[in-house]
Protein backbone atom coordinates (compact mmCIF):
# COMPACT_ATOMS: atom_id res chain seq x y z
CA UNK A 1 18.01 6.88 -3.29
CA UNK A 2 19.22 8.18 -6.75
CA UNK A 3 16.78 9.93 -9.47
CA UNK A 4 17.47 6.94 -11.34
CA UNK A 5 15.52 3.99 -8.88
CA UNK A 6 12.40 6.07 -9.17
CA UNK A 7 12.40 6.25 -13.01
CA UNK A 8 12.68 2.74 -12.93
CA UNK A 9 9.17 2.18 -11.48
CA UNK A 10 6.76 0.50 -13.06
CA UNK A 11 3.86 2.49 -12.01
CA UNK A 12 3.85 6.25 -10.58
CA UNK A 13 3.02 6.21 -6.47
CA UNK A 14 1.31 8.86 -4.72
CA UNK A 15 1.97 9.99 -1.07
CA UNK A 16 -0.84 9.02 1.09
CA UNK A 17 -1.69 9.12 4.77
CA UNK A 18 -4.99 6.86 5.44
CA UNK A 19 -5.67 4.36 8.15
CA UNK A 20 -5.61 0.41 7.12
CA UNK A 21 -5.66 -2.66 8.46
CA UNK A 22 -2.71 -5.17 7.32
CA UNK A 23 -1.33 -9.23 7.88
CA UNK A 24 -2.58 -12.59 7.24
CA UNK A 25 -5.78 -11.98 8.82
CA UNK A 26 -6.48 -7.89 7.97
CA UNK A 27 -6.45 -6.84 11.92
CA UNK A 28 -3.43 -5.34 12.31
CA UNK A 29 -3.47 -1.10 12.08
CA UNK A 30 -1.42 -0.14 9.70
CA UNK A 31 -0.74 3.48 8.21
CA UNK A 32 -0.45 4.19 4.67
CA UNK A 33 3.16 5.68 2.86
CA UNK A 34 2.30 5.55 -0.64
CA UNK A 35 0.14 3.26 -2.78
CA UNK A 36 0.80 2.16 -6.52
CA UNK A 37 -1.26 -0.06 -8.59
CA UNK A 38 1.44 -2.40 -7.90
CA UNK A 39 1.34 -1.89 -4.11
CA UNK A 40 1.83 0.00 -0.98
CA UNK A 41 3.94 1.23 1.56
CA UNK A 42 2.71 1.34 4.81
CA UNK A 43 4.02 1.65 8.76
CA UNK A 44 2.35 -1.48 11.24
CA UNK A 45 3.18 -1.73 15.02
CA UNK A 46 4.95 -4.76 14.62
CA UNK A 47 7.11 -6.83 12.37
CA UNK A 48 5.69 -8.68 9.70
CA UNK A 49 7.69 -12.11 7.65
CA UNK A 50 9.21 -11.06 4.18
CA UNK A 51 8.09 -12.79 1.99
CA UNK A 52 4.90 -13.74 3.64
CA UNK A 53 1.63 -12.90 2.55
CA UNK A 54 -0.69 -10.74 3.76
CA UNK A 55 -3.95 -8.87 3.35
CA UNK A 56 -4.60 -5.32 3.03
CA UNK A 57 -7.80 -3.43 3.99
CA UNK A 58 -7.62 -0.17 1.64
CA UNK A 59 -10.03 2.66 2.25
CA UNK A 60 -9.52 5.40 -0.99
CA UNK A 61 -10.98 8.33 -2.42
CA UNK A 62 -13.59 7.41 -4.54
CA UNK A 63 -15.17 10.73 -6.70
CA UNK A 64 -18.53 8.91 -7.14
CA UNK A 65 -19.13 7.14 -3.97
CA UNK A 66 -16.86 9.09 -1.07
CA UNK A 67 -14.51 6.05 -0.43
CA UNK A 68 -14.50 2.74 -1.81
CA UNK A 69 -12.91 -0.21 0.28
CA UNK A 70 -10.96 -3.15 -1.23
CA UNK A 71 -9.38 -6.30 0.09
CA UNK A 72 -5.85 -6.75 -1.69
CA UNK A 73 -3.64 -9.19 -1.46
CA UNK A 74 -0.03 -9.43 -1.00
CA UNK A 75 3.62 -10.52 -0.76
CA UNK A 76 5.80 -8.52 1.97
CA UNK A 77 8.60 -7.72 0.15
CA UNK A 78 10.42 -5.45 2.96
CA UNK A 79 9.90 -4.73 6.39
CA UNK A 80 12.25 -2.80 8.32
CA UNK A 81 12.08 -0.60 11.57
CA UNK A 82 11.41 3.05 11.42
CA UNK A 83 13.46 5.38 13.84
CA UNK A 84 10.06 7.08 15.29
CA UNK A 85 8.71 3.48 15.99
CA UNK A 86 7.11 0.80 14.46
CA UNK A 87 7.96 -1.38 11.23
CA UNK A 88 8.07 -0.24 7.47
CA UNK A 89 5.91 -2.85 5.15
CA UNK A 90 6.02 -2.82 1.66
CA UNK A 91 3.82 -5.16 -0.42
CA UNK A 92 3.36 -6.27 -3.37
CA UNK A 93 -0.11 -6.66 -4.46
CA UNK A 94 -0.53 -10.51 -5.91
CA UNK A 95 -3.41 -10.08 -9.03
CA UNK A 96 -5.47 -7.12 -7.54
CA UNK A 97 -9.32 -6.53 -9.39
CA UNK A 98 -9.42 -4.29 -12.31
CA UNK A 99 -11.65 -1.92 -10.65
CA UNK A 100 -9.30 -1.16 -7.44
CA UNK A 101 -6.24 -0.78 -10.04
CA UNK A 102 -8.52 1.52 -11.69
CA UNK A 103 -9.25 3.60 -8.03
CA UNK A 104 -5.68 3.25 -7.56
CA UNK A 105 -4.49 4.86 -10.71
CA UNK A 106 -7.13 7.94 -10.13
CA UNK A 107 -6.00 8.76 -7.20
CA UNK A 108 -2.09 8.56 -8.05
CA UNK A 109 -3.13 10.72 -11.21
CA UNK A 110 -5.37 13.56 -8.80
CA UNK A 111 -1.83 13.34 -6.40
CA UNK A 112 0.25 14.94 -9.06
């Protein structure tokens, strides 16, 4: 992708590489890309719908507390197959609590 499609973000991302759990129900082990307060990119053994909606289970870095766990929800707005296996979800969180946003942006901002 070009320079220019990053710039165009909305909110910096940060690399990550945490366990989650991801789909309509939060059971399915799922591997996290990147994270945004806007949403994630992850990598899930199977395929999940565009356009459908699931649930993330996101474990962060939490300086006061160790981790902190939050239950976001959230539009699949890609999923396509990865050459080393498994399926490439992005989603995009649907009205997310202040506080995780908050997490979120801390630990983009301690990535850089």
């Amino acid at each position: 992708m070009s320079e220019n499609y990053s710039e165009r973000r909305a909110h910096p991302r940060a690399e990550a590489d945490f366990p989650l759990k991801l789909g309509p129900d939060g059971k399915i082990p799922a591997r996290l890309k990147n994270i945004s307060r806007s949403g994630l990119c992850c990598v899930v053994p199977q395929p999940l719908p565009e356009m459908s909606l699931a649930e993330a289970v996101v474990e962060l870095p939490a300086p006061e507390e160790g981790t902190r766990a939050f239950r976001l929800q959230g539009a699949v707005v890609r999923c396509r197959p990865e050459e080393e296996g498994g399926y490439e979800v992005a989603l995009f969180f649907q009205f997310p609590p202040r506080e995780a946003q908050d997490l979120i942006s801390r630990y983009v901002d301690s990535s850089r």
